[in-house]
C-alpha atoms as a PDB file:
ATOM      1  CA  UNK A   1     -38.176   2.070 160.297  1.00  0.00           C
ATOM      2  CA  UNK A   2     -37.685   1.796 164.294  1.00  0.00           C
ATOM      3  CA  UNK A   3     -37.042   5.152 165.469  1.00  0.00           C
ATOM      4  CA  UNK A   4     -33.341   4.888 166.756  1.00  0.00           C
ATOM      5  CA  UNK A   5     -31.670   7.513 168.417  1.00  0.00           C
ATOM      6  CA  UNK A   6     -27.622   7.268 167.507  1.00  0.00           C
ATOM      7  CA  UNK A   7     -24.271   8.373 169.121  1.00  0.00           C
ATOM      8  CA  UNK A   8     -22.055  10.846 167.366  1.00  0.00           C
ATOM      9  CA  UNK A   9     -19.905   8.080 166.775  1.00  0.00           C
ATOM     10  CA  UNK A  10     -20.522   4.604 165.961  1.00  0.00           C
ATOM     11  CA  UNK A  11     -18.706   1.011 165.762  1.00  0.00           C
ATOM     12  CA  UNK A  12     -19.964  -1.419 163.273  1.00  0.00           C
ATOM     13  CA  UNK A  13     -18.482  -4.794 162.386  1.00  0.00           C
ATOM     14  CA  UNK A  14     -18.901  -6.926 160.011  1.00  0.00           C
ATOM     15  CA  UNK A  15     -16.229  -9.780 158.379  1.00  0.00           C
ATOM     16  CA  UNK A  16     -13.654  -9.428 161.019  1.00  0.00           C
ATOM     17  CA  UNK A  17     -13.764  -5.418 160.294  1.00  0.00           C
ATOM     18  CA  UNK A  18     -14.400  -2.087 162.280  1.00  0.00           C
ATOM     19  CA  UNK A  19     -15.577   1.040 161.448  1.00  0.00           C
ATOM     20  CA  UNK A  20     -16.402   4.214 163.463  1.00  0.00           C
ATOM     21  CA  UNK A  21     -19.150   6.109 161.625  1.00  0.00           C
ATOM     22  CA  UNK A  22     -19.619   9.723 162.758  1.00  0.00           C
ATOM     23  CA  UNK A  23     -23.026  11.181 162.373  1.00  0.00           C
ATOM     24  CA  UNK A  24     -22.905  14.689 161.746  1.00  0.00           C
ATOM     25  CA  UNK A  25     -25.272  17.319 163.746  1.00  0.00           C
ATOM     26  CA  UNK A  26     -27.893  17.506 160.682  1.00  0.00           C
ATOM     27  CA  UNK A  27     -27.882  14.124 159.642  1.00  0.00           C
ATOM     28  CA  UNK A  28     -30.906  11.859 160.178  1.00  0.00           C
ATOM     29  CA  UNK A  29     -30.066   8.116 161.457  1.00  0.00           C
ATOM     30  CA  UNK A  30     -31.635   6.527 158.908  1.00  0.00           C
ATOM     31  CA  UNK A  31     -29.351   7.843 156.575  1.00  0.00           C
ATOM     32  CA  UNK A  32     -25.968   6.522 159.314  1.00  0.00           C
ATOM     33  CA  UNK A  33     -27.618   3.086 159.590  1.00  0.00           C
ATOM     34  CA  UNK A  34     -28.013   2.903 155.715  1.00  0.00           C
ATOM     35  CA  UNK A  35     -24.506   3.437 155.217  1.00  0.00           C
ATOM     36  CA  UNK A  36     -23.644   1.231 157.498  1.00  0.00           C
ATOM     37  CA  UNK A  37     -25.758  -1.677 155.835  1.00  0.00           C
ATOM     38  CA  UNK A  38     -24.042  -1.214 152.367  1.00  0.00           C
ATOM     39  CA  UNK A  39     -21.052  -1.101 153.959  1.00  0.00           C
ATOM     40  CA  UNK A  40     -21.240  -4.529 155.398  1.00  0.00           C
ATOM     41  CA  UNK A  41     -22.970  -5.678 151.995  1.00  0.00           C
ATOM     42  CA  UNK A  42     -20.190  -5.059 150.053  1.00  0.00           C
ATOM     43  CA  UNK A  43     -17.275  -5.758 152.185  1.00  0.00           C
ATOM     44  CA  UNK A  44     -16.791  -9.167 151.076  1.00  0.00           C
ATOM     45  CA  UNK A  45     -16.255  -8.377 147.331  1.00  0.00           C
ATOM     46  CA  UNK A  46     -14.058  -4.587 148.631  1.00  0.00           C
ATOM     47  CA  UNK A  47     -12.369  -5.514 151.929  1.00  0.00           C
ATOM     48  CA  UNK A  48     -11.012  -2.088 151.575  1.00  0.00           C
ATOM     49  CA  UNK A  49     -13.735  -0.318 151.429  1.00  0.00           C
ATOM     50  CA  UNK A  50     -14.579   2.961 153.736  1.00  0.00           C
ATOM     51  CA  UNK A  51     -17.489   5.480 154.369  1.00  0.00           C
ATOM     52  CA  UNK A  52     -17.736   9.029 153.723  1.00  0.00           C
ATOM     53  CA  UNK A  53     -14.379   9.537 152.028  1.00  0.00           C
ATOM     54  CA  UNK A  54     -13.426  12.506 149.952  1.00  0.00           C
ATOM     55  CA  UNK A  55     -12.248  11.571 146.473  1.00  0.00           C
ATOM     56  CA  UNK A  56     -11.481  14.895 144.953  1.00  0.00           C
ATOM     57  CA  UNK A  57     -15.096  14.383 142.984  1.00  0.00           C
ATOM     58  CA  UNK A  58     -17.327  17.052 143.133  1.00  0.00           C
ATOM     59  CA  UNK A  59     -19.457  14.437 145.065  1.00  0.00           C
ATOM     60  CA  UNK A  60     -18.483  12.302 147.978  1.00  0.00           C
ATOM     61  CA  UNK A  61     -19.839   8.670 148.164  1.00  0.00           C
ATOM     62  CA  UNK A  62     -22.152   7.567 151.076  1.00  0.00           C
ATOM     63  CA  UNK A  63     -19.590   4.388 151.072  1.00  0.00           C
ATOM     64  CA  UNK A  64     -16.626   3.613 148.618  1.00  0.00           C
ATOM     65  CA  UNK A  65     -13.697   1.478 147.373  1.00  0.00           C
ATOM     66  CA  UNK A  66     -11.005   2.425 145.745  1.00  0.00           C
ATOM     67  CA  UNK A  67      -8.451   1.193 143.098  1.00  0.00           C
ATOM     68  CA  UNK A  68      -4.819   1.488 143.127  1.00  0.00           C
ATOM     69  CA  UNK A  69      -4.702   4.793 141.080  1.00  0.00           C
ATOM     70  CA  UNK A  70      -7.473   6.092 143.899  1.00  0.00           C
ATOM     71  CA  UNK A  71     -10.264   5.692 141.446  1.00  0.00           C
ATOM     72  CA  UNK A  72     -13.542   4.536 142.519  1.00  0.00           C
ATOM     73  CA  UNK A  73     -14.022   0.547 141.961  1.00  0.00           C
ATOM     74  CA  UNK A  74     -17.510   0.643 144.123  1.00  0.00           C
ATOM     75  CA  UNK A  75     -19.689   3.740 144.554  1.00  0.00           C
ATOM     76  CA  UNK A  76     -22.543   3.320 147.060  1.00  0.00           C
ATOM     77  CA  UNK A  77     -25.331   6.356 148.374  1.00  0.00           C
ATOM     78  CA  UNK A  78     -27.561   5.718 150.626  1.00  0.00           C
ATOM     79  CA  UNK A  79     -31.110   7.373 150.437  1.00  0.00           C
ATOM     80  CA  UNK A  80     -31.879   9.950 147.761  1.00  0.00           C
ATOM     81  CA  UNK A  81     -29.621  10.723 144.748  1.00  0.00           C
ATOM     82  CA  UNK A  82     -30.445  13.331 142.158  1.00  0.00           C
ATOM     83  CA  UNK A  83     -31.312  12.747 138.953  1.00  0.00           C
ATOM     84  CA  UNK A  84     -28.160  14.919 137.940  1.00  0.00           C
ATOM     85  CA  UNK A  85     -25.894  12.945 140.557  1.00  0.00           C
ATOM     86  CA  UNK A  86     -27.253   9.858 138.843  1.00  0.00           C
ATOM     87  CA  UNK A  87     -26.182  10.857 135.110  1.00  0.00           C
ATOM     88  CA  UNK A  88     -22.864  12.680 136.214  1.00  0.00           C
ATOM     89  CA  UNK A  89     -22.184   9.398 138.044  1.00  0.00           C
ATOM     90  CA  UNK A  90     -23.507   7.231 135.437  1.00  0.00           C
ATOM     91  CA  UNK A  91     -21.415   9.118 132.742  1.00  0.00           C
ATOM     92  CA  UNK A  92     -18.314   9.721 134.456  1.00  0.00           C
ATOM     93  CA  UNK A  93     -17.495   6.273 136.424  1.00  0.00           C
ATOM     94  CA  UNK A  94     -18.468   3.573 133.432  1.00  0.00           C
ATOM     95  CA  UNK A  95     -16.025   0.817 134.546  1.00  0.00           C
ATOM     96  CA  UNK A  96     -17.173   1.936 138.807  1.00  0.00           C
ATOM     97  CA  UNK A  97     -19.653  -0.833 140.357  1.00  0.00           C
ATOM     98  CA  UNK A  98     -22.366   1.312 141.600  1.00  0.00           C
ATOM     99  CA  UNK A  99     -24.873   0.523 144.449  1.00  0.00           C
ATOM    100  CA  UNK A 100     -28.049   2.531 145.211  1.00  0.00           C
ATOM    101  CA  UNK A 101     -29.935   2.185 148.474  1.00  0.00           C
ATOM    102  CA  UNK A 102     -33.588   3.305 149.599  1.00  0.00           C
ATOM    103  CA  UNK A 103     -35.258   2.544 152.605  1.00  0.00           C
ATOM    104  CA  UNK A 104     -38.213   0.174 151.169  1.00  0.00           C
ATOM    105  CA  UNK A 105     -39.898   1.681 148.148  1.00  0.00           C
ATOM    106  CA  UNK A 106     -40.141   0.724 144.517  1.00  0.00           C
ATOM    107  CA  UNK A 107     -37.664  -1.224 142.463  1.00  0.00           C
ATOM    108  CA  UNK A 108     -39.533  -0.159 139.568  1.00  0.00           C
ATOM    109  CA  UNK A 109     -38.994   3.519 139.443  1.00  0.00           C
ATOM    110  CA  UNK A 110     -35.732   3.235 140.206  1.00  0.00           C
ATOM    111  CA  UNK A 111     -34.717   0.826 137.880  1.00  0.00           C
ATOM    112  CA  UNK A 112     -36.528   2.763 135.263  1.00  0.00           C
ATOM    113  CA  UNK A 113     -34.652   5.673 135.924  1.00  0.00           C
ATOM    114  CA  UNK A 114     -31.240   4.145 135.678  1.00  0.00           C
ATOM    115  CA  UNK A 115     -32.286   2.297 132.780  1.00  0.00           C
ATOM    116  CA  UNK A 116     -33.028   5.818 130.685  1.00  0.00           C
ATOM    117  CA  UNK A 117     -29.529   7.056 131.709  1.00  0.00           C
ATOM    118  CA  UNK A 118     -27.799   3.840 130.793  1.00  0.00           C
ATOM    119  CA  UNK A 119     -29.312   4.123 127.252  1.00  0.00           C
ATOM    120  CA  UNK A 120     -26.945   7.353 126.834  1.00  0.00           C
ATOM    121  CA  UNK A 121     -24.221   5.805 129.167  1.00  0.00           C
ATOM    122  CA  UNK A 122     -22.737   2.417 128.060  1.00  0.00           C
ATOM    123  CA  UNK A 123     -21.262   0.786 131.401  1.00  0.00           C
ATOM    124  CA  UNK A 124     -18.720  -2.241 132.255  1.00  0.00           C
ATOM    125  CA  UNK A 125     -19.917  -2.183 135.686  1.00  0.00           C
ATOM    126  CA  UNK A 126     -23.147  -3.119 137.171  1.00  0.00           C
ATOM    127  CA  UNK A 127     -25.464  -0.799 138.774  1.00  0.00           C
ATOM    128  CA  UNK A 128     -27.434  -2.713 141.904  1.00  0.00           C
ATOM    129  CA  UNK A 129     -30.638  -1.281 143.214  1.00  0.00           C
ATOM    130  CA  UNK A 130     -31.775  -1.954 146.838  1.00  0.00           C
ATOM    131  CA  UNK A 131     -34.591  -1.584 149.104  1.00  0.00           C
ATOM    132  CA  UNK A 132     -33.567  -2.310 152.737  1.00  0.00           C
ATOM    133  CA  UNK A 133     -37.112  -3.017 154.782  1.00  0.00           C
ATOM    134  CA  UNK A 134     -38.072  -1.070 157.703  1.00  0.00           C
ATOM    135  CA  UNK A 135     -37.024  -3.479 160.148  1.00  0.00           C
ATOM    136  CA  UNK A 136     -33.126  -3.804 159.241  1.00  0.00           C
ATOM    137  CA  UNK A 137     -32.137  -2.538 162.124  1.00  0.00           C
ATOM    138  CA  UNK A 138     -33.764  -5.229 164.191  1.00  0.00           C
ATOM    139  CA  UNK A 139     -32.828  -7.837 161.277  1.00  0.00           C
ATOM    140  CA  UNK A 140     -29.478  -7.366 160.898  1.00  0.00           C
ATOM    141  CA  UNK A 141     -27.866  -5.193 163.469  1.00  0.00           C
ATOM    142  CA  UNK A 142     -27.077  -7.213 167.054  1.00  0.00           C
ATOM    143  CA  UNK A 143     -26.374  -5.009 170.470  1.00  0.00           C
ATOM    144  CA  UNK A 144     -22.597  -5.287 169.798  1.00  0.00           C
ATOM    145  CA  UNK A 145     -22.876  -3.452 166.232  1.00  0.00           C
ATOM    146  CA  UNK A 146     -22.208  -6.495 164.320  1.00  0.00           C
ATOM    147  CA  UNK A 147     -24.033  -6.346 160.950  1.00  0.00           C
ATOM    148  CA  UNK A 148     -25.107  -9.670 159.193  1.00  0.00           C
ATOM    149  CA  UNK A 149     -26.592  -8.968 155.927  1.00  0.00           C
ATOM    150  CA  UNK A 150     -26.545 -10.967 152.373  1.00  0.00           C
ATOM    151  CA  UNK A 151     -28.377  -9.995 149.289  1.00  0.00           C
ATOM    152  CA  UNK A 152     -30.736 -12.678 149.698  1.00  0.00           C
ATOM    153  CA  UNK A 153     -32.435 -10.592 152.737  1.00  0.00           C
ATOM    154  CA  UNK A 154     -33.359  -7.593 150.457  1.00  0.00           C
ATOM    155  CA  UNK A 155     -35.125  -6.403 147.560  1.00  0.00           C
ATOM    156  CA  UNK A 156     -32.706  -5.631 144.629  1.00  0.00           C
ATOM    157  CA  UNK A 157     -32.240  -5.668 141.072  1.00  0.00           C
ATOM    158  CA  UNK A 158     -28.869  -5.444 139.582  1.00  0.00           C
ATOM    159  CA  UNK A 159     -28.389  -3.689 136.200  1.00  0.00           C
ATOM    160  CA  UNK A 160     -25.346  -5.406 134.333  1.00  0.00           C
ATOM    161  CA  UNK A 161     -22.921  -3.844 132.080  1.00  0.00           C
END
């Protein structure tokens, strides 16, 4: 990934939509832009959807959508996620459409991982997997902050219910 120094704050667009993202003091830009990307991935099939919300969860997704009764319908983290943030997740949000994003990688792992939780977690949601490459920023970021991004520019596997 480009190195890519980032303001405190941040306007993104994508599908007639703006969002300020605020980076805080200890938090790499890698990890802003990420958010960012899933964001604008998603916001198609969650026009409502927000970064860095609290949801009264002992955790706090990277990006999320909510339903009507304020319950996560899409959960998305960008970069690492614990293996004990992955089963609480897993376990606790069945019906919650959940996205996972690494900068490049291995599908593999990953999907092997979720897979072994799964097997002691029924869902009704899926579970994507994504790899965004090194050069997203370049790909699918313009000078304005307008993101275009589709699944068909990454690496990802989803995981149905």
């Amino acid at each position: 990934m480009t190195q890519l120094v980032l303001p405190r704050k941040w306007l993104v667009r994508a599908h007639g939509q703006d969002i300020v993202l605020a980076r805080r003091s200890n938090e790499r830009p890698g990890h802003v832009i990420m958010k960012a990307l899933l964001w604008a991935l998603y916001l198609p099939a969650y026009p409502a959807m927000t970064v860095e919300r609290a949801i009264g969860d002992r955790y706090k997704p990277d990006v999320v959508a909510l339903d009507e009764q304020n319950q996560p319908r899409f959960w998305g983290e960008a970069g690492q996620v614990s293996s004990t943030k992955l089963r609480s997740l897993l376990r606790r949000y069945p019906s919650t459409h959940l996205a996972l994003a690494r900068w490049q990688g291995h599908l593999e792992l990953m999907t092997t991982l979720v897979q072994q939780n799964l097997d002691q977690h029924p869902r009704t949601a899926p579970v994507d997997l994504l790899l965004f490459p090194a050069d997203s920023i370049e790909r699918f970021i313009d000078h304005q902050g307008y993101i275009t991004i589709t699944h068909t520019d990454l690496e990802w596997v989803r995981i149905a219910s």
